[in-house]
Protein backbone atom coordinates (compact mmCIF):
# COMPACT_ATOMS: atom_id res chain seq x y z
CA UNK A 1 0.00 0.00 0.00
CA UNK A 2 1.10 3.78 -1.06
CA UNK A 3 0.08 6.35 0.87
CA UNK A 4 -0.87 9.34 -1.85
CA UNK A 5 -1.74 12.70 0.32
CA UNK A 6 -3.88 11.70 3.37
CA UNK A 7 -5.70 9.41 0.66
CA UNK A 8 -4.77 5.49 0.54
CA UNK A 9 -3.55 4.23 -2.92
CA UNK A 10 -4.32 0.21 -2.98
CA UNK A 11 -2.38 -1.98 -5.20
CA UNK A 12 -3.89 -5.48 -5.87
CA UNK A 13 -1.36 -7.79 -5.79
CA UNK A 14 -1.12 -11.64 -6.49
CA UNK A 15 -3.97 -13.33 -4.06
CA UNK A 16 -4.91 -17.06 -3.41
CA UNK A 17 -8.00 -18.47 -5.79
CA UNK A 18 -10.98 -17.11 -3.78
CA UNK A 19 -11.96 -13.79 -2.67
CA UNK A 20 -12.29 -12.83 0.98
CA UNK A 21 -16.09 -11.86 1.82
CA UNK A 22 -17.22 -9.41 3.57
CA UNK A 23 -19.49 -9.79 6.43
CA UNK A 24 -21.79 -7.50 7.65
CA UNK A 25 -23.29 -7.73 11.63
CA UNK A 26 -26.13 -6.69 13.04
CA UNK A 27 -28.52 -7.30 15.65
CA UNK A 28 -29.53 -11.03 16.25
CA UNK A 29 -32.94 -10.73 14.64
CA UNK A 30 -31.97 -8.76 11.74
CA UNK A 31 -29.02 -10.72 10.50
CA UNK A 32 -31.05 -14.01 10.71
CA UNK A 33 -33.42 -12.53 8.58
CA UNK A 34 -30.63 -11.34 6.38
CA UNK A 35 -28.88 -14.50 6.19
CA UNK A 36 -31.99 -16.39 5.29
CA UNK A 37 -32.66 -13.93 2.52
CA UNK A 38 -29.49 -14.63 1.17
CA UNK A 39 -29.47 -18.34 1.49
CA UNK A 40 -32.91 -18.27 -0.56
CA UNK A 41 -31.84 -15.67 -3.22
CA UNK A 42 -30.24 -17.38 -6.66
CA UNK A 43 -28.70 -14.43 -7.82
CA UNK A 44 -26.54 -14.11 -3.63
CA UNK A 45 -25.98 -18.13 -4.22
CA UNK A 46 -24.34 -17.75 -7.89
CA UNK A 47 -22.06 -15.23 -6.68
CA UNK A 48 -20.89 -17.12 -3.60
CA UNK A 49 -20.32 -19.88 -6.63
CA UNK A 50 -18.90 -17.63 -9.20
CA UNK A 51 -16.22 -16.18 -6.52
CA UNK A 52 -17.70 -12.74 -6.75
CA UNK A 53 -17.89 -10.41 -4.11
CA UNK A 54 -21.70 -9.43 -4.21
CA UNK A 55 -24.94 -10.10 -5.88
CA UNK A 56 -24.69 -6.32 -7.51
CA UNK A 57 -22.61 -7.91 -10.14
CA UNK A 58 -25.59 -9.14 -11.93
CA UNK A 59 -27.12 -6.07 -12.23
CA UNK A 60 -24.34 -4.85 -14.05
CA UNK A 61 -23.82 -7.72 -16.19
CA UNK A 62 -27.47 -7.51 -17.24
CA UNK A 63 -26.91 -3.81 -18.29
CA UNK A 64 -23.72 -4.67 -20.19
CA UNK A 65 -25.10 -7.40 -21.73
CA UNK A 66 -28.29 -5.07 -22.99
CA UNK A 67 -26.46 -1.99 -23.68
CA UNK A 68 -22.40 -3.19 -24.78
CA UNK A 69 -20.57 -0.81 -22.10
CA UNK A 70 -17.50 -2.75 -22.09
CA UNK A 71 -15.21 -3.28 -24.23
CA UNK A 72 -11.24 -4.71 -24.00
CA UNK A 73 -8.32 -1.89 -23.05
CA UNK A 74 -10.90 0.34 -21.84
CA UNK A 75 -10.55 2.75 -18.78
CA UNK A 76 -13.30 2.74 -16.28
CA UNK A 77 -13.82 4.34 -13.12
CA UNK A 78 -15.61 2.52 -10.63
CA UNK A 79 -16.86 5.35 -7.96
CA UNK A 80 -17.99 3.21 -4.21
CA UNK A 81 -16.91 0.60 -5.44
CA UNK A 82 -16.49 -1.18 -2.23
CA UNK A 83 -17.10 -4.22 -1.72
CA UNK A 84 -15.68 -4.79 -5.55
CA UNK A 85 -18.69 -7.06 -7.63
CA UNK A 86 -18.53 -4.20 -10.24
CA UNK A 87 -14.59 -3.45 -10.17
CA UNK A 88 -14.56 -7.51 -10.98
CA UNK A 89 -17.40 -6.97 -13.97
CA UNK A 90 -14.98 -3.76 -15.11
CA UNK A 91 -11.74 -5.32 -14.92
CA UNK A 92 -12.95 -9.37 -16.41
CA UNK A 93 -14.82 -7.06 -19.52
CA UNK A 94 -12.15 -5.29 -20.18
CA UNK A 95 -9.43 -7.55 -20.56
CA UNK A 96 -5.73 -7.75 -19.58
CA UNK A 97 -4.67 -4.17 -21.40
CA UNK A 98 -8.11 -2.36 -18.85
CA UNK A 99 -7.41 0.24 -16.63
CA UNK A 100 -9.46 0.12 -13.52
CA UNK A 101 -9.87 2.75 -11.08
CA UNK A 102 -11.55 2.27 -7.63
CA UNK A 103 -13.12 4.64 -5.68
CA UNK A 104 -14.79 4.88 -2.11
CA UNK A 105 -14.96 5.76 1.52
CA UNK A 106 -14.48 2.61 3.22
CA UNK A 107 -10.61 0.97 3.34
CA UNK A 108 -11.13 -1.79 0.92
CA UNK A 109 -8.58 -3.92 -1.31
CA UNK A 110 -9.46 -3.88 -4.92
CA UNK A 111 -10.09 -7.08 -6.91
CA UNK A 112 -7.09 -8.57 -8.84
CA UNK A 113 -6.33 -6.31 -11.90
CA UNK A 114 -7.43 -3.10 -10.40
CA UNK A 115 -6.11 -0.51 -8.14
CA UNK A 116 -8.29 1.95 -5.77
CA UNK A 117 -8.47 4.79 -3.86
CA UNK A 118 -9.39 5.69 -0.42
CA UNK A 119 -11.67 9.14 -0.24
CA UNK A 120 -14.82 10.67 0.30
CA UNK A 121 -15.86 10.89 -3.26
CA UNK A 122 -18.42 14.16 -2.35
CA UNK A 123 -14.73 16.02 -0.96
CA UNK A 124 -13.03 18.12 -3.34
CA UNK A 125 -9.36 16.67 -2.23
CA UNK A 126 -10.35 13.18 -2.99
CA UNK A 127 -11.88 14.15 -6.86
CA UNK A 128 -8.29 16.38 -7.21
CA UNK A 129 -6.25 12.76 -6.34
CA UNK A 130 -8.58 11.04 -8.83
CA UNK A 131 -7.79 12.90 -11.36
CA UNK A 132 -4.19 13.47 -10.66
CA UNK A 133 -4.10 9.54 -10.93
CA UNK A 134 -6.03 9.76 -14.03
CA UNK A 135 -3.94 12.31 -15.60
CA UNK A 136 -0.52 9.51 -15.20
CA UNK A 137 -1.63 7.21 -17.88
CA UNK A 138 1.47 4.74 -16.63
CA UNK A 139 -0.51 4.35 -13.32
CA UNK A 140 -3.01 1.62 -12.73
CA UNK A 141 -2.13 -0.23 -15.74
CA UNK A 142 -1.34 -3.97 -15.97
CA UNK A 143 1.65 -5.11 -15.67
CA UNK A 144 3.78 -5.89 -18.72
CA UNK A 145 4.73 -9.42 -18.16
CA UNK A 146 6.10 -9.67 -21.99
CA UNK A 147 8.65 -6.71 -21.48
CA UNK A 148 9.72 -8.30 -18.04
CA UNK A 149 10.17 -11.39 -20.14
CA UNK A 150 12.04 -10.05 -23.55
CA UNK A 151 15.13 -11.35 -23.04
CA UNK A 152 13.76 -14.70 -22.54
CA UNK A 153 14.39 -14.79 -19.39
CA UNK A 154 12.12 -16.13 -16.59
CA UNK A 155 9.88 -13.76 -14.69
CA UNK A 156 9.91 -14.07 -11.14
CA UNK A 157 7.28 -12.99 -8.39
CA UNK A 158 9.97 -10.57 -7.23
CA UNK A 159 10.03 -9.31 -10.74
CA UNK A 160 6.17 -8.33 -10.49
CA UNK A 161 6.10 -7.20 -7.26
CA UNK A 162 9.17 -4.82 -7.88
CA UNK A 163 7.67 -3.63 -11.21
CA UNK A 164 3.90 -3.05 -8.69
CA UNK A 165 6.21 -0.54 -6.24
CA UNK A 166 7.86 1.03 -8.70
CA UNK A 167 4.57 2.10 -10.88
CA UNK A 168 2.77 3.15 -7.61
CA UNK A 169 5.63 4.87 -6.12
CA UNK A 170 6.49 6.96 -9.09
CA UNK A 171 2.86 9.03 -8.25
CA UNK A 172 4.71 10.31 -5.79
CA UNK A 173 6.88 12.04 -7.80
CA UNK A 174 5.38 13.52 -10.42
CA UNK A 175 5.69 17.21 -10.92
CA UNK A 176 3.32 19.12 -9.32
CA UNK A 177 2.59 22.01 -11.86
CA UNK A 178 2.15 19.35 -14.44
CA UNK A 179 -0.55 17.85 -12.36
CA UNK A 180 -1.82 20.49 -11.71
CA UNK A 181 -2.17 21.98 -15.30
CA UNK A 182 -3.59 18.51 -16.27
CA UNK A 183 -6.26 18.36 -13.73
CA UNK A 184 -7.16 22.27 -13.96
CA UNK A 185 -7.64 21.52 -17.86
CA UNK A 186 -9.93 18.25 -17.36
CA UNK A 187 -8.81 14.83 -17.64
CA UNK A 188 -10.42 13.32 -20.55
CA UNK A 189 -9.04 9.74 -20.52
CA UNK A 190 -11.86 7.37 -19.46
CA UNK A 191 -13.91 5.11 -20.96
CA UNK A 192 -16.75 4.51 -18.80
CA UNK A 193 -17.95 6.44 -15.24
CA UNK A 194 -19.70 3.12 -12.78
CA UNK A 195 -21.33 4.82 -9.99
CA UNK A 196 -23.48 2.41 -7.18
CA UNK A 197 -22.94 4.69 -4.86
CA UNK A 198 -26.10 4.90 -2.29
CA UNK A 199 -26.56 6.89 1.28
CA UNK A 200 -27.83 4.31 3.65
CA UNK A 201 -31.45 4.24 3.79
CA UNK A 202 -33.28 5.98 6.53
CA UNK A 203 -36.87 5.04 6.20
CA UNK A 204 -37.61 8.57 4.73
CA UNK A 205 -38.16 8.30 1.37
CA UNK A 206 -37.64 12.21 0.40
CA UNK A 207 -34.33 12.34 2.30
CA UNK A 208 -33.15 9.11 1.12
CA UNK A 209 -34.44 10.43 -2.76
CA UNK A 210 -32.74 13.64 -2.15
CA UNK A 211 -29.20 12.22 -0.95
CA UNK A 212 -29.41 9.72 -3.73
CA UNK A 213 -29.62 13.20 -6.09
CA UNK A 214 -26.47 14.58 -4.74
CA UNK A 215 -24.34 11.44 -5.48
CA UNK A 216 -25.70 11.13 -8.91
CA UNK A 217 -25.09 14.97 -9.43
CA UNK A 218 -21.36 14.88 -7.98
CA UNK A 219 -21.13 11.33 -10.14
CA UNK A 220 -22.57 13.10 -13.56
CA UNK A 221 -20.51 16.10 -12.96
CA UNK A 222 -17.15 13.92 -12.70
CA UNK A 223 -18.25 12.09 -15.49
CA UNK A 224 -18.55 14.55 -17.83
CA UNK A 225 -15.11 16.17 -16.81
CA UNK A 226 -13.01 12.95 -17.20
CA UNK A 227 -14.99 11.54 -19.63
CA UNK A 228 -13.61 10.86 -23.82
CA UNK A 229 -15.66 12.00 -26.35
CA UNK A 230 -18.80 8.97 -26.83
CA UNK A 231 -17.99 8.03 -23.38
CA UNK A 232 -20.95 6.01 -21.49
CA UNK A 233 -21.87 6.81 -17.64
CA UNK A 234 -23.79 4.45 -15.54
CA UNK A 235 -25.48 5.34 -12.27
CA UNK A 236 -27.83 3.84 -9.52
CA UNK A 237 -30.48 6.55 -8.08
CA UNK A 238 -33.49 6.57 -5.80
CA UNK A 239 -36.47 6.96 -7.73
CA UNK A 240 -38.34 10.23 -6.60
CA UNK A 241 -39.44 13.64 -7.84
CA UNK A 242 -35.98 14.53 -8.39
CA UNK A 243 -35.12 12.77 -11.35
CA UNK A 244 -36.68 14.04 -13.76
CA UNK A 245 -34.18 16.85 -13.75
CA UNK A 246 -31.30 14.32 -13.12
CA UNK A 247 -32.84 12.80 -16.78
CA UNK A 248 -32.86 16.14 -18.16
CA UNK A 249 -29.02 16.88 -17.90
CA UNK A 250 -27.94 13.24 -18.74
CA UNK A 251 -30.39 14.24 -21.72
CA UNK A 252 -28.09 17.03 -22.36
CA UNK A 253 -24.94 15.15 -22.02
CA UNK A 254 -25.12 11.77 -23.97
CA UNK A 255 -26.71 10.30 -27.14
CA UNK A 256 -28.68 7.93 -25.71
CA UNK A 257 -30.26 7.40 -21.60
CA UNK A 258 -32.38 4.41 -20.90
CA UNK A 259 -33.93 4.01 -17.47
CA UNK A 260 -33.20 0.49 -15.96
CA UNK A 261 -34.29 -1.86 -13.29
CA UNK A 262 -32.20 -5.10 -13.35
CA UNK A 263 -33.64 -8.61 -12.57
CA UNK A 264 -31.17 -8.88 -10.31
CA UNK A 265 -32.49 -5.43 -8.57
CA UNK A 266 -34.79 -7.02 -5.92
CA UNK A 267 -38.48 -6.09 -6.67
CA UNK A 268 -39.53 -3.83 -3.37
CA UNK A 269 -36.49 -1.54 -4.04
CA UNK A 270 -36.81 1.93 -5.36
CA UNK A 271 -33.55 1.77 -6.98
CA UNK A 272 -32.91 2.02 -10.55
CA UNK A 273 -30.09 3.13 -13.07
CA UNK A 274 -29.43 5.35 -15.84
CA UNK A 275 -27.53 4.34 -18.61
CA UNK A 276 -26.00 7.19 -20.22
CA UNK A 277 -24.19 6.42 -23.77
CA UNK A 278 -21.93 8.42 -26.00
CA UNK A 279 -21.00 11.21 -24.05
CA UNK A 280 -21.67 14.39 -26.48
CA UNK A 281 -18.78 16.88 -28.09
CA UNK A 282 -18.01 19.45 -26.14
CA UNK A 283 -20.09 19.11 -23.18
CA UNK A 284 -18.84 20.39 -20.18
CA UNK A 285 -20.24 20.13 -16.42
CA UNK A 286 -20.57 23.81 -16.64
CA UNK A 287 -23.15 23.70 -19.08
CA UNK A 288 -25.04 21.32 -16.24
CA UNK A 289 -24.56 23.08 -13.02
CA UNK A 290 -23.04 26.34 -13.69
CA UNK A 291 -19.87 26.66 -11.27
CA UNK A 292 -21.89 24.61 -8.97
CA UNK A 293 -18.89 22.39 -9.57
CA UNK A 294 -15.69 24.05 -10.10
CA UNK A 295 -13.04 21.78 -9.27
């Protein structure tokens, strides 16, 4: 691990087969109710099967499979992506030449193949580091097991793990008023913009709606700065009142929005995504919030 600012850099590195699952506790009534939930769900018992860390991978292998997001070498940030079922989807879709970025508040350790960052997505330090990160294209790329391997020699663990510092310690070094000039001027280098980020649920359905808005607003707003030209933007909301004018800018933005509600979404939720495609020319998150955002 690389420290980058007060923010955590996290390298995946070679793991055992297997992922480690995440566990979440409760009270004693609660979790049994949760556990039985899960044991009778097909979608929570294929992932335990299929190694993956959550049943929200479906969801976004349904989309992809209806709407072609992915394709191989692409770069795609993955914002709370914690605890990884769509940085998995990303990085598998995208083959051994993707660049996966991983973003969210909780410490977590990416999936194989991807690397992540530890921030409060909503702060504007953590969207500066993102970008910054964004802006090396060396950074958070695979590593190059052919050039290791040109002379025909053999390529040891120690080679790959030296070659893992090396590309995530040389952030640390890079010249400050070129990363700055890079970020200040908008970092148009990725593919596709994943957001599932959600506020935990509080029973109120306007204040749940509403914080749901704010993510999806920060999330479109990022999106559209660090987004290539016919760039695609996924993102989970709370249906409510509010997004209609969420629709409206995405509208504004891309080529093509479709409202979605996975199979794999279960049926009493209120969540839903947008799937935003071909991110327009010259579209900038000024023209959708004013200086609202101006960072």
């Amino acid at each position: 691990m690389e420290c980058i600012s007060r923010l955590r850099l996290l390298r995946s590195g070679p793991i055992p087969s297997g992922f480690h699952e995440i566990v979440r506790f409760s009270s004693s009534g609660s979790s049994k109710r949760w556990t039985t939930r899960q044991r009778r769900d097909p979608y929570s018992r294929e992932a335990t099967l299929r190694n993956l860390k959550s049943r929200a991978a479906f969801k976004l292998l349904e989309i992809d499979h209806n709407h072609h997001i992915f394709r191989h070498g692409q770069t795609v940030v993955d914002l709370g992506f914690a605890p990884g079922s769509w940085t998995q989807v990303a990085v598998d879709r995208t083959g051994r030449k993707g660049r996966i970025l991983g973003i969210d508040i909780l410490p977590c350790m990416p999936p194989k193949g991807a690397s992540a960052i530890q921030g409060n997505f909503l702060h504007m330090e953590t969207q500066r580091e993102v970008k910054a990160f964004l802006s090396e294209d060396s950074l958070g790329r695979p590593i190059d097991r052919d050039a290791l391997g040109a002379a025909g020699e053999e390529v040891s663990y120690i080679d790959l793990e030296r070659q893992s510092e090396l590309s995530a310690s040389s952030h640390e070094g890079v010249d400050n008023t070129r990363r700055s000039a890079n970020t200040s001027a908008g970092v148009r280098v990725v593919d596709v913009v994943l957001s599932d980020m959600m506020a935990n649920t509080s029973g109120n359905s306007f204040r749940d709606h509403a914080l749901s808005m704010d993510l999806c607003n920060s999330a479109l707003a990022f999106a559209v700065d660090t987004l290539k030209r016919g760039g695609h933007f996924i993102c989970k909301f709370y249906s409510g009142v509010e997004d209609v004018d969420l629709e409206r800018r995405l509208r504004k933005a891309f080529d093509i929005v479709k409202r979605e509600k996975p199979r794999a979404s279960r049926s009493e939720s209120r969540e839903q995504y947008f799937v935003s495609k071909t991110l327009k020319e010259g579209v900038t998150k000024q023209d959708l919030y004013g200086d609202l955002y101006d960072y």
